[in-house]
Protein backbone atom coordinates (compact mmCIF):
# COMPACT_ATOMS: atom_id res chain seq x y z
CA UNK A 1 -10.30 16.29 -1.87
CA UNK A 2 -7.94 16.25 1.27
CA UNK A 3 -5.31 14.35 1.36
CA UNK A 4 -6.46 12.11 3.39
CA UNK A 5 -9.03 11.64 0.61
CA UNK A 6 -6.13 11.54 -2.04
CA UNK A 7 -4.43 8.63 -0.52
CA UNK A 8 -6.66 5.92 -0.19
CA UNK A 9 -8.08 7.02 -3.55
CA UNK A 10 -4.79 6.56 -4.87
CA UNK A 11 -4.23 3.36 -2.09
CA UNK A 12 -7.51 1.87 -3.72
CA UNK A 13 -6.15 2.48 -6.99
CA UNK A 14 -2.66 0.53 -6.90
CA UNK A 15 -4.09 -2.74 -4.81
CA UNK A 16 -6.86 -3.11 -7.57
CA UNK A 17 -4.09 -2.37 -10.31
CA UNK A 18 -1.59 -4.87 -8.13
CA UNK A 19 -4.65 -7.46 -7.64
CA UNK A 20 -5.60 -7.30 -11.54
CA UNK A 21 -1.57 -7.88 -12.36
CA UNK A 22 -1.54 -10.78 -10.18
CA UNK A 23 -4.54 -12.72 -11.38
CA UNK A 24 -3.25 -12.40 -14.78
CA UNK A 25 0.18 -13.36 -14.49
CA UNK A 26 1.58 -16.81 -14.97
CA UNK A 27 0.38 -19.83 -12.87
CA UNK A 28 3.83 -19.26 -11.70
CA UNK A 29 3.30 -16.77 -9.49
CA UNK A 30 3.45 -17.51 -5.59
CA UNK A 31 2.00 -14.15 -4.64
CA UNK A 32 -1.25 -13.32 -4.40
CA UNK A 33 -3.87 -11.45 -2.53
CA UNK A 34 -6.81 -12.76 -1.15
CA UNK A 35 -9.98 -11.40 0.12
CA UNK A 36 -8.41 -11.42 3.75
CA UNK A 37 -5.06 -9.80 2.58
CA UNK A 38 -7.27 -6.83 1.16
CA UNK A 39 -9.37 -6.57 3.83
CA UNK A 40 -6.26 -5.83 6.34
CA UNK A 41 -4.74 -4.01 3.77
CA UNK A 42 -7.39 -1.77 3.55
CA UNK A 43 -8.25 -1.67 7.23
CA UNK A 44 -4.74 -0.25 7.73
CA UNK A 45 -4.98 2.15 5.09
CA UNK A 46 -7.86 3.77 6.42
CA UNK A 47 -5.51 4.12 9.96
CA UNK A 48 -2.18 4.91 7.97
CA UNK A 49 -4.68 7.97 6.18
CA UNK A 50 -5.18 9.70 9.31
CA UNK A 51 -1.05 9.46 9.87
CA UNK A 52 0.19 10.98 6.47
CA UNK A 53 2.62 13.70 7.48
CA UNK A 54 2.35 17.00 6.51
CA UNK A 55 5.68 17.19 4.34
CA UNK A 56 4.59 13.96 2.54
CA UNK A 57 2.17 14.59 -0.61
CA UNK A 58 -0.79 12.19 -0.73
CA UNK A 59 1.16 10.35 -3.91
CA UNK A 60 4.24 9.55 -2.27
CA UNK A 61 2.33 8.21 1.10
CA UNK A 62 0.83 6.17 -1.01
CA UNK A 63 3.86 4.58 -2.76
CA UNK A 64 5.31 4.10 0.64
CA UNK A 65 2.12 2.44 2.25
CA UNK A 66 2.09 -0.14 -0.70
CA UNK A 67 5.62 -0.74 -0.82
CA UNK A 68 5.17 -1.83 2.94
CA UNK A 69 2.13 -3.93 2.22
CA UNK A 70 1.92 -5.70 -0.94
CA UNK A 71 4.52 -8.27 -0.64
CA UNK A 72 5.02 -8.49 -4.52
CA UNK A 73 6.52 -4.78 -4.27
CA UNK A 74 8.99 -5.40 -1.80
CA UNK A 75 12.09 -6.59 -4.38
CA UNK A 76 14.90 -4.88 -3.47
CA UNK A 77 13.48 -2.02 -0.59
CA UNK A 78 15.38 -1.33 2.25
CA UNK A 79 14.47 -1.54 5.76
CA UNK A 80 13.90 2.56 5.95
CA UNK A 81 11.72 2.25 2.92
CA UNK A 82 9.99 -0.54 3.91
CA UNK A 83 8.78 0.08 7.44
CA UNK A 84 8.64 4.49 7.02
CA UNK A 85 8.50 5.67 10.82
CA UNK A 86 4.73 7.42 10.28
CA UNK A 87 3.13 4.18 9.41
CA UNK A 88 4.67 1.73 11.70
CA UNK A 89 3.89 4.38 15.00
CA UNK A 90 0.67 4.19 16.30
């Protein structure tokens, strides 16, 4: 697999595991995805794949990429972790 390969695999991965965790928490919960929300999330993964840099490991691109995107995962980032410089240049 290339990396590129390895990061929306793993991408994939967390916003199914994030989507499943959602739908089953309490009624309580004010954030959730819907179809639109993973539709641009994964539209942008598929740009943010061809961006990874080459001192970043597949895994830790991917962490960073859904720490920026799923709202739900956003307690307590920064601003450096939360907008990372190769995913908010175009």
């Amino acid at each position: 697999m290339t990396k590129q390969e390895q990061f929306l695999y793993v991408v994939q991965t967390l916003v199914l595991t994030n989507a499943i965790k959602l739908a089953t928490g309490s009624p309580s919960d004010k954030k959730r995805l819907d179809y639109y929300d993973v539709v641009n999330t994964m539209t942008v993964a598929l740009s943010a794949s061809e961006r990874i840099p080459d001192d970043l490991s597949a895994g830790d691109a991917a962490d960073e990429f859904c720490g920026n995107m799923l709202d739900n995962l956003r307690v307590g980032q920064d601003k450096e972790t939360l907008n990372p410089e190769w995913l908010t240049d175009e």
